[in-house]
N, C-alpha and C. Protein backbone atom coordinates (compact mmCIF):
# COMPACT_ATOMS: atom_id res chain seq x y z
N UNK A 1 -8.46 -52.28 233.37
CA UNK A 1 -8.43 -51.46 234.57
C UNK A 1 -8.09 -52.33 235.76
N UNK A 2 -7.44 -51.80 236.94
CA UNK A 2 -7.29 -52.52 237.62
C UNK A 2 -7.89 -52.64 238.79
N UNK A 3 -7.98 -53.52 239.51
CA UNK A 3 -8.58 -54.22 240.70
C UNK A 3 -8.79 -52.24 241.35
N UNK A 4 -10.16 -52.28 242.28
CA UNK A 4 -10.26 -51.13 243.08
C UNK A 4 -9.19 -51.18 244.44
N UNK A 5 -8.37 -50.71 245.03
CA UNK A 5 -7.91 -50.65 245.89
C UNK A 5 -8.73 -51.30 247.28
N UNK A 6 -7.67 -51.96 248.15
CA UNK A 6 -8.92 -52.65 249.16
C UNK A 6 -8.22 -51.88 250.53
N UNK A 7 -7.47 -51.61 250.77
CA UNK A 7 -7.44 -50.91 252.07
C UNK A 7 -8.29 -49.19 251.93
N UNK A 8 -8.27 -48.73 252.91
CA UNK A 8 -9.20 -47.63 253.27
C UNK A 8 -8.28 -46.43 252.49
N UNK A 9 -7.12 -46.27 252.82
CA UNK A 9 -6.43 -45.28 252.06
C UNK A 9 -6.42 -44.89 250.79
N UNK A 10 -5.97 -46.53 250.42
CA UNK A 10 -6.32 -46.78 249.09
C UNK A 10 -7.47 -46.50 248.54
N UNK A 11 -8.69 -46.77 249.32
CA UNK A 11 -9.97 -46.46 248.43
C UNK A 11 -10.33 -44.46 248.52
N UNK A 12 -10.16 -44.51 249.19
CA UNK A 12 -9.87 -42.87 249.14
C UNK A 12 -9.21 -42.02 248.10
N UNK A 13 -8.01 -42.72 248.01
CA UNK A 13 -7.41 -42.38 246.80
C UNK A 13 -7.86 -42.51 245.56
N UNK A 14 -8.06 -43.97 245.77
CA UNK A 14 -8.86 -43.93 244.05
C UNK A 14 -10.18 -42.78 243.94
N UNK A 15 -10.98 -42.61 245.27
CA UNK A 15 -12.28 -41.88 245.19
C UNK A 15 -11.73 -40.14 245.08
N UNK A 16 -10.62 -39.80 245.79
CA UNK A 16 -10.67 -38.74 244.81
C UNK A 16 -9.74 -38.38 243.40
N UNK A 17 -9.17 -39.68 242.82
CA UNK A 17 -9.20 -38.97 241.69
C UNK A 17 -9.94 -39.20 240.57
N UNK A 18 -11.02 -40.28 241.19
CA UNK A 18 -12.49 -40.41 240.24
C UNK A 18 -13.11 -38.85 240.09
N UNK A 19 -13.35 -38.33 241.48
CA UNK A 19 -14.45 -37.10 241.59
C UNK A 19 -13.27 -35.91 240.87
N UNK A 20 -11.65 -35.58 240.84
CA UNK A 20 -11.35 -34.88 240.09
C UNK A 20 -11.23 -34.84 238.93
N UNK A 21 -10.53 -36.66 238.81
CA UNK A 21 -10.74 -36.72 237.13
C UNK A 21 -12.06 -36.06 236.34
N UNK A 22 -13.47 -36.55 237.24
CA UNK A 22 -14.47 -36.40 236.67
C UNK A 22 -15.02 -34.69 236.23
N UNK A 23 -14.29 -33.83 237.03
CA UNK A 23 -14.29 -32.23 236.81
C UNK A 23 -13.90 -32.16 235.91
N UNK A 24 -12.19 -32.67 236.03
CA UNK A 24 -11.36 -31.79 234.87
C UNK A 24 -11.69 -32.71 233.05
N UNK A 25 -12.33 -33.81 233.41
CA UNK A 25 -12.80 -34.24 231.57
C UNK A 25 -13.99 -33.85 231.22
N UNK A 26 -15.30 -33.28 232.48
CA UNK A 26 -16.02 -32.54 232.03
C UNK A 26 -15.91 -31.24 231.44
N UNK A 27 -14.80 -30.42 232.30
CA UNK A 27 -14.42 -29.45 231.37
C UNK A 27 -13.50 -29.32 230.28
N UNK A 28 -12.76 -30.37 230.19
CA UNK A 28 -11.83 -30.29 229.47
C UNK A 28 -11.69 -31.34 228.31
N UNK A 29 -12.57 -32.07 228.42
CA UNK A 29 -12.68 -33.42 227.31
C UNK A 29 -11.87 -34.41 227.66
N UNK A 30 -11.49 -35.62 226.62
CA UNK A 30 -11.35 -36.56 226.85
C UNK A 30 -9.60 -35.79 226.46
N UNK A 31 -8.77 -35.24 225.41
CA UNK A 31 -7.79 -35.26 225.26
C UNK A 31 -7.06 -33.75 225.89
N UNK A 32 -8.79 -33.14 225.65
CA UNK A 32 -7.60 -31.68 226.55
C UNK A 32 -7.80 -31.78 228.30
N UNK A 33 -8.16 -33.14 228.58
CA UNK A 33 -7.62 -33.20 230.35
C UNK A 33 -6.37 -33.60 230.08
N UNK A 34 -5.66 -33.26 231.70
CA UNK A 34 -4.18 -33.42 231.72
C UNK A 34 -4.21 -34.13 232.98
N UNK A 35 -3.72 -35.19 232.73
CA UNK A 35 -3.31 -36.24 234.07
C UNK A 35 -2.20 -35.31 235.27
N UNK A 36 -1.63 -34.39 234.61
CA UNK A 36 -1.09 -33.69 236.03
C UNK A 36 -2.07 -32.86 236.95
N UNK A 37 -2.83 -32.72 235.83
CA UNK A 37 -3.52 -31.69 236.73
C UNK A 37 -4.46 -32.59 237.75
N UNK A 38 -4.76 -33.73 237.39
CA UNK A 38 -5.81 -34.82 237.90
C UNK A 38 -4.65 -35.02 239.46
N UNK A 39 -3.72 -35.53 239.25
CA UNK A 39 -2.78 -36.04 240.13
C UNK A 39 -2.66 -35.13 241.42
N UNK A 40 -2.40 -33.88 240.82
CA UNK A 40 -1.99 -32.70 241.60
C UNK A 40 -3.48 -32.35 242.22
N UNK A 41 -4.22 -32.36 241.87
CA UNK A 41 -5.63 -32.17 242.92
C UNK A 41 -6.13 -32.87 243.68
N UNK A 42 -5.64 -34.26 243.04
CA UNK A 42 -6.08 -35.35 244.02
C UNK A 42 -5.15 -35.79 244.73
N UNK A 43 -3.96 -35.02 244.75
CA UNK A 43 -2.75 -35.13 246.09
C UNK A 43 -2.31 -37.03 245.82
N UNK A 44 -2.30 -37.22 244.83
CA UNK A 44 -1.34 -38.57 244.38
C UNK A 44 -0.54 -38.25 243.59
N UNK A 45 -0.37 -39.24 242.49
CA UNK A 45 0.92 -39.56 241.68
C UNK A 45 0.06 -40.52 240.57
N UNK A 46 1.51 -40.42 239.10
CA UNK A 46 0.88 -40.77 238.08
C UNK A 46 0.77 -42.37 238.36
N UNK A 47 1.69 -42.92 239.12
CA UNK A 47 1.77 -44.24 239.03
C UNK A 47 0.90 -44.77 239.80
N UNK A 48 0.33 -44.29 240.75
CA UNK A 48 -0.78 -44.52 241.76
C UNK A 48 -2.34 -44.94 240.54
N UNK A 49 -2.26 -43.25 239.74
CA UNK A 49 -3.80 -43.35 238.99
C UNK A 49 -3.21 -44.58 237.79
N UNK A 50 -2.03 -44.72 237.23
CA UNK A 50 -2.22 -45.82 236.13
C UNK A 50 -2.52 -47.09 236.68
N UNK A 51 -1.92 -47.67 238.11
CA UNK A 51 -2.12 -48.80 238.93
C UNK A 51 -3.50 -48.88 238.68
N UNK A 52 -4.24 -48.45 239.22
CA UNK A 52 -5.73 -48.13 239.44
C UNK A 52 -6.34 -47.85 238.02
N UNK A 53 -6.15 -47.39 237.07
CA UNK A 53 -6.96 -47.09 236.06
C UNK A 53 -7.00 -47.43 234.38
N UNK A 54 -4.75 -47.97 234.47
CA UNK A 54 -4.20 -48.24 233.68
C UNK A 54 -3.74 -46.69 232.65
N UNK A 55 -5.09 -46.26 232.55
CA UNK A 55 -4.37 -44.79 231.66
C UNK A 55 -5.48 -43.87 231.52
N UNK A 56 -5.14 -42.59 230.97
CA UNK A 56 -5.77 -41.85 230.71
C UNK A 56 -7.25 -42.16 230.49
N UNK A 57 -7.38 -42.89 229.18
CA UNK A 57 -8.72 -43.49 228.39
C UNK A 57 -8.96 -44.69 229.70
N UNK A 58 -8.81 -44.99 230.21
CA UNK A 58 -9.40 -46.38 230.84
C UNK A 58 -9.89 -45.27 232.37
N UNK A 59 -9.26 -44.38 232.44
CA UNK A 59 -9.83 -43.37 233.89
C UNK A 59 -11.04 -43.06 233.33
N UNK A 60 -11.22 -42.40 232.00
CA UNK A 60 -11.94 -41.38 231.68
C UNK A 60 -13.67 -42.92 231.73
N UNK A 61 -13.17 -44.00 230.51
CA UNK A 61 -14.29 -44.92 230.72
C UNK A 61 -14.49 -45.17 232.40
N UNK A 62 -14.08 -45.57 233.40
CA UNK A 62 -14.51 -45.56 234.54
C UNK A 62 -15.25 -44.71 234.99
N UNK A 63 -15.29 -43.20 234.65
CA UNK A 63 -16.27 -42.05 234.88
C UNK A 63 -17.38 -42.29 234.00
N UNK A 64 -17.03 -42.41 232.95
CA UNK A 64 -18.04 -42.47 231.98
C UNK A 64 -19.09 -43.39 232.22
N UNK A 65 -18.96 -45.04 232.73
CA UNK A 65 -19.79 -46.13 232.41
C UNK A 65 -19.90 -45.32 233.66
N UNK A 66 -20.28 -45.49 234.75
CA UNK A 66 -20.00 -45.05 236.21
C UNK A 66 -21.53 -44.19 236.09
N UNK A 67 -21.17 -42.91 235.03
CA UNK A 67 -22.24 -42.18 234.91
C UNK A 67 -23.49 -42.55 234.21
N UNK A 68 -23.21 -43.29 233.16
CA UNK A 68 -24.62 -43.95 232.61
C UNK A 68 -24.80 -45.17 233.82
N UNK A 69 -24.42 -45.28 234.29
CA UNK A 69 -25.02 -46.39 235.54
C UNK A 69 -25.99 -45.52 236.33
N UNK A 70 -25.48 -44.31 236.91
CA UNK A 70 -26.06 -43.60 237.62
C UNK A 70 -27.51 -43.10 237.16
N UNK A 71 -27.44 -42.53 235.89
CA UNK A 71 -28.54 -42.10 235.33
C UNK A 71 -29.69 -43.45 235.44
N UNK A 72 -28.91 -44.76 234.68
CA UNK A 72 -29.76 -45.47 234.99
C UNK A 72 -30.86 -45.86 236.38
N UNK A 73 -29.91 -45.64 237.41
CA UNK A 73 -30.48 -46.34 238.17
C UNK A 73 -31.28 -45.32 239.38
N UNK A 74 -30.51 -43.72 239.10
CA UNK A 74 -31.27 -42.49 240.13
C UNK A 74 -32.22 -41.97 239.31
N UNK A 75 -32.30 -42.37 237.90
CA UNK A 75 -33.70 -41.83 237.22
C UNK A 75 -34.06 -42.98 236.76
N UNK A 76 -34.73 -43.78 237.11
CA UNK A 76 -35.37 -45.21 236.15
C UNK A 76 -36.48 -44.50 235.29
N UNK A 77 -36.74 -45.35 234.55
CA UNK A 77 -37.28 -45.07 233.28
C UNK A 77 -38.77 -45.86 234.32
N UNK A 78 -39.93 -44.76 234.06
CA UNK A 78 -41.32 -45.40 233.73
C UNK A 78 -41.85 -45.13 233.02
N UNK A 79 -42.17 -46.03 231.98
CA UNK A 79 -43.09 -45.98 230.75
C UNK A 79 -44.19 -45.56 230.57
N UNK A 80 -45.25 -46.01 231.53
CA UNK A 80 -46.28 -45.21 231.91
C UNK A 80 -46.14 -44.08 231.85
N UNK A 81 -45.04 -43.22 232.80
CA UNK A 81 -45.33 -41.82 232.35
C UNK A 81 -43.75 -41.49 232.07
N UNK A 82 -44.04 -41.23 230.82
CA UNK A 82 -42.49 -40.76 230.41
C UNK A 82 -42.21 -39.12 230.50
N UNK A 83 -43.63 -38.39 230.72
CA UNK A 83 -43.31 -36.98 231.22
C UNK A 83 -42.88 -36.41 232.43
N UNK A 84 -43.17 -37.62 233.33
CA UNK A 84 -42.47 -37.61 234.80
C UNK A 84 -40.92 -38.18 234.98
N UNK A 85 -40.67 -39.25 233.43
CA UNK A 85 -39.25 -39.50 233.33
C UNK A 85 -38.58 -37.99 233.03
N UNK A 86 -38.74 -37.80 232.17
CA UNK A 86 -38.24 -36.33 231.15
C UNK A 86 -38.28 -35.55 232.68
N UNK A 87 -38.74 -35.40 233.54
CA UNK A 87 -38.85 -34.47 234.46
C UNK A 87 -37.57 -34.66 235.65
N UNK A 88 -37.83 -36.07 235.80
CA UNK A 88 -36.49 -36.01 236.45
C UNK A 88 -35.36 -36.06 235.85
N UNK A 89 -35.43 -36.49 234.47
CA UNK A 89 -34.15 -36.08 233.38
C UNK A 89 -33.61 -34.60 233.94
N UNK A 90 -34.27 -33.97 233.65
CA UNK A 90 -34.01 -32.59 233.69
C UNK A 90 -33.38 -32.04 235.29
N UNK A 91 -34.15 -32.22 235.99
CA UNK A 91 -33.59 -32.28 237.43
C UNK A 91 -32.17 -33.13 237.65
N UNK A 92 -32.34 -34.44 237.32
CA UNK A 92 -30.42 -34.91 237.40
C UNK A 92 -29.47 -33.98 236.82
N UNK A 93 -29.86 -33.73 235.85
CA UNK A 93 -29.23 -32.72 234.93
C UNK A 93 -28.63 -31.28 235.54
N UNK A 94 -29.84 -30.59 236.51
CA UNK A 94 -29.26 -29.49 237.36
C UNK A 94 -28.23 -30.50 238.31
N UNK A 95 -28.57 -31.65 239.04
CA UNK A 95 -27.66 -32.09 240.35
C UNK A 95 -26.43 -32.29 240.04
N UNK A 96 -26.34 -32.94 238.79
CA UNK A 96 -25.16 -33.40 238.15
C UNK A 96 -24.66 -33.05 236.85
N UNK A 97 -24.50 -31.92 236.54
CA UNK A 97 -24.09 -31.48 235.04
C UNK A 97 -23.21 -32.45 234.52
N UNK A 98 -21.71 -32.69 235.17
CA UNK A 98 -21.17 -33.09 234.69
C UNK A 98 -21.36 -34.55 233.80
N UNK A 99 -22.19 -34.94 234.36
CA UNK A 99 -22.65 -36.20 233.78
C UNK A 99 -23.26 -36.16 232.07
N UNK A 100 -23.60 -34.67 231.77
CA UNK A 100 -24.16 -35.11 230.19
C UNK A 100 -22.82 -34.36 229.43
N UNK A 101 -22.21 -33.30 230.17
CA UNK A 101 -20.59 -32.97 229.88
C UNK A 101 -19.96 -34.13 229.55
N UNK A 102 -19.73 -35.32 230.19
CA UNK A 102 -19.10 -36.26 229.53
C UNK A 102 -19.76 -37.10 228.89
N UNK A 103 -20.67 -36.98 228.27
CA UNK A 103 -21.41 -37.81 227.11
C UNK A 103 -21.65 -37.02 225.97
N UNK A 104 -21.23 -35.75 226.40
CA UNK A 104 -21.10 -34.92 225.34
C UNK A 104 -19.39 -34.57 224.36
N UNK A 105 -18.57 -34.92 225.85
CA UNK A 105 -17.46 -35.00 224.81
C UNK A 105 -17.41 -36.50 224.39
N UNK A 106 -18.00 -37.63 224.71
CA UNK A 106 -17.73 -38.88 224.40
C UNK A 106 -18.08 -38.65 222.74
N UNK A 107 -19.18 -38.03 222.33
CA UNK A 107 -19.87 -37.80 221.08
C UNK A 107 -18.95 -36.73 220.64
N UNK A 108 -18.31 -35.93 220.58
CA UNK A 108 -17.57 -34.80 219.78
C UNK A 108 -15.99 -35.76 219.33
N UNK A 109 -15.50 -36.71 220.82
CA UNK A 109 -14.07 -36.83 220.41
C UNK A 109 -13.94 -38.49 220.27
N UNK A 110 -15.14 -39.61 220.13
CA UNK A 110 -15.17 -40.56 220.12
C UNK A 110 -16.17 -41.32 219.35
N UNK A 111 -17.01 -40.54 218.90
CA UNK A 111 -18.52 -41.60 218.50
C UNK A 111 -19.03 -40.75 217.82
N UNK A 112 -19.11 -40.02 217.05
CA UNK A 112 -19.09 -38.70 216.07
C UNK A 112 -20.75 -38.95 215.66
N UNK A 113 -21.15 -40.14 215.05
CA UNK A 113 -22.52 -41.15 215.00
C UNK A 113 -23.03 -42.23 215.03
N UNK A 114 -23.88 -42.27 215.20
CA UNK A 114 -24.85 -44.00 215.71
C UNK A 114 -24.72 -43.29 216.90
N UNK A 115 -24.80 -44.96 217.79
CA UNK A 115 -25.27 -44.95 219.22
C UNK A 115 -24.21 -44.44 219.83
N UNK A 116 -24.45 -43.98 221.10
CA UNK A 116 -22.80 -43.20 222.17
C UNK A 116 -22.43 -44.29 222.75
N UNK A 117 -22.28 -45.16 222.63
CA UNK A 117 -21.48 -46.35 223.11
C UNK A 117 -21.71 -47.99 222.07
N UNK A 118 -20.78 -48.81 222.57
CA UNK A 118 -20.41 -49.76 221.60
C UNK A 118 -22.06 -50.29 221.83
N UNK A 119 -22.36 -51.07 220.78
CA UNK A 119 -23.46 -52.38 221.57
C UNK A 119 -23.55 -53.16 222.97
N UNK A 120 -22.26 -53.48 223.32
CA UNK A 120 -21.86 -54.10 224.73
C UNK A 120 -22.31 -53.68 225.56
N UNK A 121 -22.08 -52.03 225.63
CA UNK A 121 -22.45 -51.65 226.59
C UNK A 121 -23.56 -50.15 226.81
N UNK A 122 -24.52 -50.82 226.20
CA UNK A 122 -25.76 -49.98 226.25
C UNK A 122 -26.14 -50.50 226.96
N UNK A 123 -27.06 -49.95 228.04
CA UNK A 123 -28.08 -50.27 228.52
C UNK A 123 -29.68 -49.74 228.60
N UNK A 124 -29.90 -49.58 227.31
CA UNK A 124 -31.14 -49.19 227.05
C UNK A 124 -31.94 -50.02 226.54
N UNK A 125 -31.86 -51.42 226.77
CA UNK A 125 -32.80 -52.42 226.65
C UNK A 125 -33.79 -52.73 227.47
N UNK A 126 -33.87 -52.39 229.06
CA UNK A 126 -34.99 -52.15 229.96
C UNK A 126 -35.84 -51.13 229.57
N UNK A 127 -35.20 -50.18 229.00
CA UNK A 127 -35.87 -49.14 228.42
C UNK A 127 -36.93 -48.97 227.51
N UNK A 128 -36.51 -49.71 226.48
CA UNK A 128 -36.91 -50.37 225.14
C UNK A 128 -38.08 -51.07 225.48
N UNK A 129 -37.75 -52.14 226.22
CA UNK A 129 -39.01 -52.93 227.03
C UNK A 129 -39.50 -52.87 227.52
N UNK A 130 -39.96 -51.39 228.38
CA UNK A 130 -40.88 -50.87 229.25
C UNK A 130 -41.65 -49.82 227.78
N UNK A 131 -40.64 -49.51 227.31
CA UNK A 131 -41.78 -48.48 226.28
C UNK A 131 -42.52 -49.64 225.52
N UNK A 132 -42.04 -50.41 225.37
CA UNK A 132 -42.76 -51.14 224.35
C UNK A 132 -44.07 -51.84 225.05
N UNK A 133 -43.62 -52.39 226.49
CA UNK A 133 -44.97 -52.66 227.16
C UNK A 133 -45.91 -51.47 227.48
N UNK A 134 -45.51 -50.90 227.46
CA UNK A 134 -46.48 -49.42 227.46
C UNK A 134 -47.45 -49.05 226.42
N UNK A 135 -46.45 -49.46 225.08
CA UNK A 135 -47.28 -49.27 224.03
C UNK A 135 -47.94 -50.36 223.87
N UNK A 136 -47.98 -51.56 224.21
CA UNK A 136 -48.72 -52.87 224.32
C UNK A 136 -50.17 -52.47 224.75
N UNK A 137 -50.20 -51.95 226.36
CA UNK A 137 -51.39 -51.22 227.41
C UNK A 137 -52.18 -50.29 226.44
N UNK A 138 -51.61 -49.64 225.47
CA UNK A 138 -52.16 -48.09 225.08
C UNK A 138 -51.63 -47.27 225.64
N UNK A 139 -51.00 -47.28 226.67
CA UNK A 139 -50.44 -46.08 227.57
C UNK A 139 -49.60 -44.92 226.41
N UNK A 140 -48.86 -45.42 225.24
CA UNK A 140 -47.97 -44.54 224.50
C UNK A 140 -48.13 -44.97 223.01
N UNK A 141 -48.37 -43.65 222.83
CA UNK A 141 -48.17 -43.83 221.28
C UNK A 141 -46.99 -44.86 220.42
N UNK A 142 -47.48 -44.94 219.23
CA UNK A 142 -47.05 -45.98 218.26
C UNK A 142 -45.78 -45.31 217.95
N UNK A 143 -44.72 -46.08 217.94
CA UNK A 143 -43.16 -45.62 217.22
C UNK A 143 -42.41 -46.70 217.62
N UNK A 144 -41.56 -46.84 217.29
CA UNK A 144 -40.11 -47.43 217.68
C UNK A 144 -39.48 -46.94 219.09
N UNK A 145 -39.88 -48.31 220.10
CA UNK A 145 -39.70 -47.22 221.28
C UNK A 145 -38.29 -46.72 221.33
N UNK A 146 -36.92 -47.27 220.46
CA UNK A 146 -35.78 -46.51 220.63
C UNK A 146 -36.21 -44.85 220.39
N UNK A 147 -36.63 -44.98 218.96
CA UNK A 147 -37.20 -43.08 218.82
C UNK A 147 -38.09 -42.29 219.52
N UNK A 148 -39.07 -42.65 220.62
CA UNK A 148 -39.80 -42.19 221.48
C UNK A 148 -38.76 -42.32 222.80
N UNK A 149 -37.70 -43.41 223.07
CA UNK A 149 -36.92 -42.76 224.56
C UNK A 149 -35.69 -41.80 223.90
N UNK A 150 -35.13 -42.01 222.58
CA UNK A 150 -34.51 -40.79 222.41
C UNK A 150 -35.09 -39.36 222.25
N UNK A 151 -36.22 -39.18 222.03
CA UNK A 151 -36.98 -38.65 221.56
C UNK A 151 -37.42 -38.09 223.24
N UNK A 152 -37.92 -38.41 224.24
CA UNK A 152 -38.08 -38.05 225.43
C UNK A 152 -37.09 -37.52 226.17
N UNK A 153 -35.84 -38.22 225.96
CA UNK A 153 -34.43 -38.10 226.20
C UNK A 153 -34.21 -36.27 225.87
N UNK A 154 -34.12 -36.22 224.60
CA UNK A 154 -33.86 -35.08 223.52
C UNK A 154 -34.51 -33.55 224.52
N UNK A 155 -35.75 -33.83 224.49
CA UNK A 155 -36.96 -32.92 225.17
C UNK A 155 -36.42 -32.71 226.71
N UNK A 156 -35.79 -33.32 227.50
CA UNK A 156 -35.54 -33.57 228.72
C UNK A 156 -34.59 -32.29 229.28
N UNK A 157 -33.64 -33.04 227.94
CA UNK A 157 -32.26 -32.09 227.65
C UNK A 157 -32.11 -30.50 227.29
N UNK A 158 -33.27 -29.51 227.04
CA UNK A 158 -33.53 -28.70 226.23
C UNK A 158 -32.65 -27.47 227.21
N UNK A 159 -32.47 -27.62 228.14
CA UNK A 159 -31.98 -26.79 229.43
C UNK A 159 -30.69 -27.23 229.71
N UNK A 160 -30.22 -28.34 229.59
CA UNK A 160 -29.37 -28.92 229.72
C UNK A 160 -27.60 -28.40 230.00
N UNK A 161 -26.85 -28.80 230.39
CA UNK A 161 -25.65 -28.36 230.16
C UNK A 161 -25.08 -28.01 228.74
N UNK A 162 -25.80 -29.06 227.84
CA UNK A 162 -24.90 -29.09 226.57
C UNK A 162 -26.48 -28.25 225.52
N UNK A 163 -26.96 -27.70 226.33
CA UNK A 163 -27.90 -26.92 224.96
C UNK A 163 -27.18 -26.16 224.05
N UNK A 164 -27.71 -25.93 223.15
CA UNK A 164 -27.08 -24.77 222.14
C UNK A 164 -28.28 -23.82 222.22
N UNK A 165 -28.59 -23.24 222.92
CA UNK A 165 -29.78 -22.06 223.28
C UNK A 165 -29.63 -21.52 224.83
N UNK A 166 -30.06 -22.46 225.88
CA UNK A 166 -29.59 -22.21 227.41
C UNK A 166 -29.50 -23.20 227.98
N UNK A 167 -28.53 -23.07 228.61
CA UNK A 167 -27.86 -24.20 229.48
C UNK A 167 -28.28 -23.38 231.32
N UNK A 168 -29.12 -23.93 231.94
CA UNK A 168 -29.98 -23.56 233.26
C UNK A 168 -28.91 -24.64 234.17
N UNK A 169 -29.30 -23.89 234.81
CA UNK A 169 -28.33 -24.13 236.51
C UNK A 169 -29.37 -24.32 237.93
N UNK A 170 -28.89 -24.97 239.00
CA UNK A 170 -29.37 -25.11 239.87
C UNK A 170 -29.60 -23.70 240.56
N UNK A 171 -28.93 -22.81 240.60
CA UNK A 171 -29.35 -21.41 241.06
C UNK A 171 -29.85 -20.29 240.53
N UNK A 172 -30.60 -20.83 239.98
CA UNK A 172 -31.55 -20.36 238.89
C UNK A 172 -33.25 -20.06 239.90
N UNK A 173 -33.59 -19.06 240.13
CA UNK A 173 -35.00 -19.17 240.58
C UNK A 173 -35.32 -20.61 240.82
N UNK A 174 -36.43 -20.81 241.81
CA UNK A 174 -37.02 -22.57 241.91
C UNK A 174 -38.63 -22.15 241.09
N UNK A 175 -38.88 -20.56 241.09
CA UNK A 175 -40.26 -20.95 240.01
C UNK A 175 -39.72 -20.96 238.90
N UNK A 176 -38.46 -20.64 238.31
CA UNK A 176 -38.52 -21.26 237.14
C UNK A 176 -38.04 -22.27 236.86
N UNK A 177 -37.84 -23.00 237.47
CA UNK A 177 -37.54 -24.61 237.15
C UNK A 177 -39.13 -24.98 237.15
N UNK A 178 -39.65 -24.33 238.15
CA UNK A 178 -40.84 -25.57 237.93
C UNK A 178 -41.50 -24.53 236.93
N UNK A 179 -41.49 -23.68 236.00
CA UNK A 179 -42.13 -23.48 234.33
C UNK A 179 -41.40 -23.99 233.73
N UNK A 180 -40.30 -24.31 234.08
CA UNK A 180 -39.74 -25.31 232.68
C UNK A 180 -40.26 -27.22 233.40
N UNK A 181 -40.51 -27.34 234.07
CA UNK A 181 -40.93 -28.75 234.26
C UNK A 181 -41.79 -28.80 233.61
N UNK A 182 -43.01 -27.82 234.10
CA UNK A 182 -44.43 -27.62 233.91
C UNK A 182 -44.22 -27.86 232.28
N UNK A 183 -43.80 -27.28 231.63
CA UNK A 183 -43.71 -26.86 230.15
C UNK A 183 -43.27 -28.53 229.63
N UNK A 184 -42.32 -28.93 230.19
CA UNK A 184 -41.67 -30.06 229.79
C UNK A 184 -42.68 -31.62 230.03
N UNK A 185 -42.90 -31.46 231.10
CA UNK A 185 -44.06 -32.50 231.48
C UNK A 185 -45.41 -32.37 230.22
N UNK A 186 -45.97 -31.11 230.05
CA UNK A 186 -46.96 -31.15 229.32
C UNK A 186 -46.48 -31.72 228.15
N UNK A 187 -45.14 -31.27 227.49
CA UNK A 187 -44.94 -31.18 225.96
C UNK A 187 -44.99 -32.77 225.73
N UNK A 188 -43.69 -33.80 226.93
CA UNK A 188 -43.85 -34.86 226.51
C UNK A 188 -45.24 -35.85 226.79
N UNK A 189 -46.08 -34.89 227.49
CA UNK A 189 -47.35 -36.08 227.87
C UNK A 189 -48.12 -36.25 226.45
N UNK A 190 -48.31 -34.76 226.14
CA UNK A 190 -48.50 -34.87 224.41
C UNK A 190 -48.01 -35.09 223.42
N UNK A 191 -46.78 -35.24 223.38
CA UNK A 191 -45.93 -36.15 222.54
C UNK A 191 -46.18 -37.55 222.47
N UNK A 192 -46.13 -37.82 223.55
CA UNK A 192 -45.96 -39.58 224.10
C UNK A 192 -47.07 -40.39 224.24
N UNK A 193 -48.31 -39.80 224.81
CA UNK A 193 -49.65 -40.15 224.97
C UNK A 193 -50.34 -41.09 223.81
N UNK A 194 -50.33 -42.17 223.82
CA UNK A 194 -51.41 -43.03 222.52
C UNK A 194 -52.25 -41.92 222.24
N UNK A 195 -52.98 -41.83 221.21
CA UNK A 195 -54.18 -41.33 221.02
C UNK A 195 -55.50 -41.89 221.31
N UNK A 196 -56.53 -41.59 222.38
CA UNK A 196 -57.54 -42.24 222.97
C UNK A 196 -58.62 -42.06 221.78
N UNK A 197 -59.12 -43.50 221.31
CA UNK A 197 -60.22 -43.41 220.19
C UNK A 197 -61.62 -43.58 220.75
């Protein structure tokens, strides 16, 4: 990929055809987006987004890592209470759909199974190491903390964009978001909770 643009125009440009690219591969996947259509909304040209992105697949990873960055870092993981994680799971999830949209086609048209990204570039090793110090304290039950944050992860998602039951929206009632928090917070506190002897 190439260098971000350094004058002001330039960065503009690249910024909107990040935020269109990022529409049209949420709705459209990784092979049924169309770089014209990206170009033509974001009022550039193809040679502008390959300068900047190199290609199709190298735009789409720039959205993609971009978005697991985000998750990482506007929902941090606390171990202590992973029912208050799962809670704001769910809430990013209304702010930003598109974000599990493209981790959802990453898994249909790229990574079919195992992990959704190479080894390189996971970053669920802070993760790993907060559940595990957690379970150190007593704070969380005994497992493999990969299967207790996928596993919290999973539960988070149940509303999600990519459910296969209901997919909930930000304009949705606000008491029922908070019965599905309510519901969600309890399920994983009892899921996740050590057992007190």
């Amino acid at each position: 990929m190439a260098d971000q643009p350094l004058t002001s125009r330039g960065a503009a440009t690249y910024q909107r055809i990040l935020d269109v690219a990022t529409r049209e591969f949420a709705e459209h996947g990784i092979a049924g987006a169309r770089v014209e259509r990206i170009v033509a909304a974001a009022h550039t040209n193809k040679a502008q987004l390959y300068a900047y992105f190199g290609s199709k697949e190298g735009l789409f990873d720039a959205i993609f890592f971009a978005s697991l960055e985000r998750i990482v870092n506007v929902v941090p993981i606390d171990a202590t209470d992973l029912a208050d994680w799962a809670v704001r799971l769910y809430d990013e999830y209304l702010r930003r759909p598109e974000l599990i949209r493209l981790a959802t086609w990453v898994r249909l048209e790229r990574r079919p199974a195992g992990h959704l990204v190479e080894d390189r570039d996971r970053r669920d090793d802070p993760k790993l190491r907060a559940i595990a110090e957690a379970q150190e304290a007593g704070l969380v039950r005994p497992g493999d903390p990969f299967d207790l944050m996928t596993m919290v992860i999973a539960m988070s998602m149940a509303w999600s964009p990519v459910s296969n039951v209901y997919a909930a929206t930000a304009q949705e009632p606000p008491e029922l978001h908070e019965q599905r928090r309510a519901l969600l917070r309890e399920s994983v506190r009892r899921a996740m909770t050590a057992e007190q002897t």
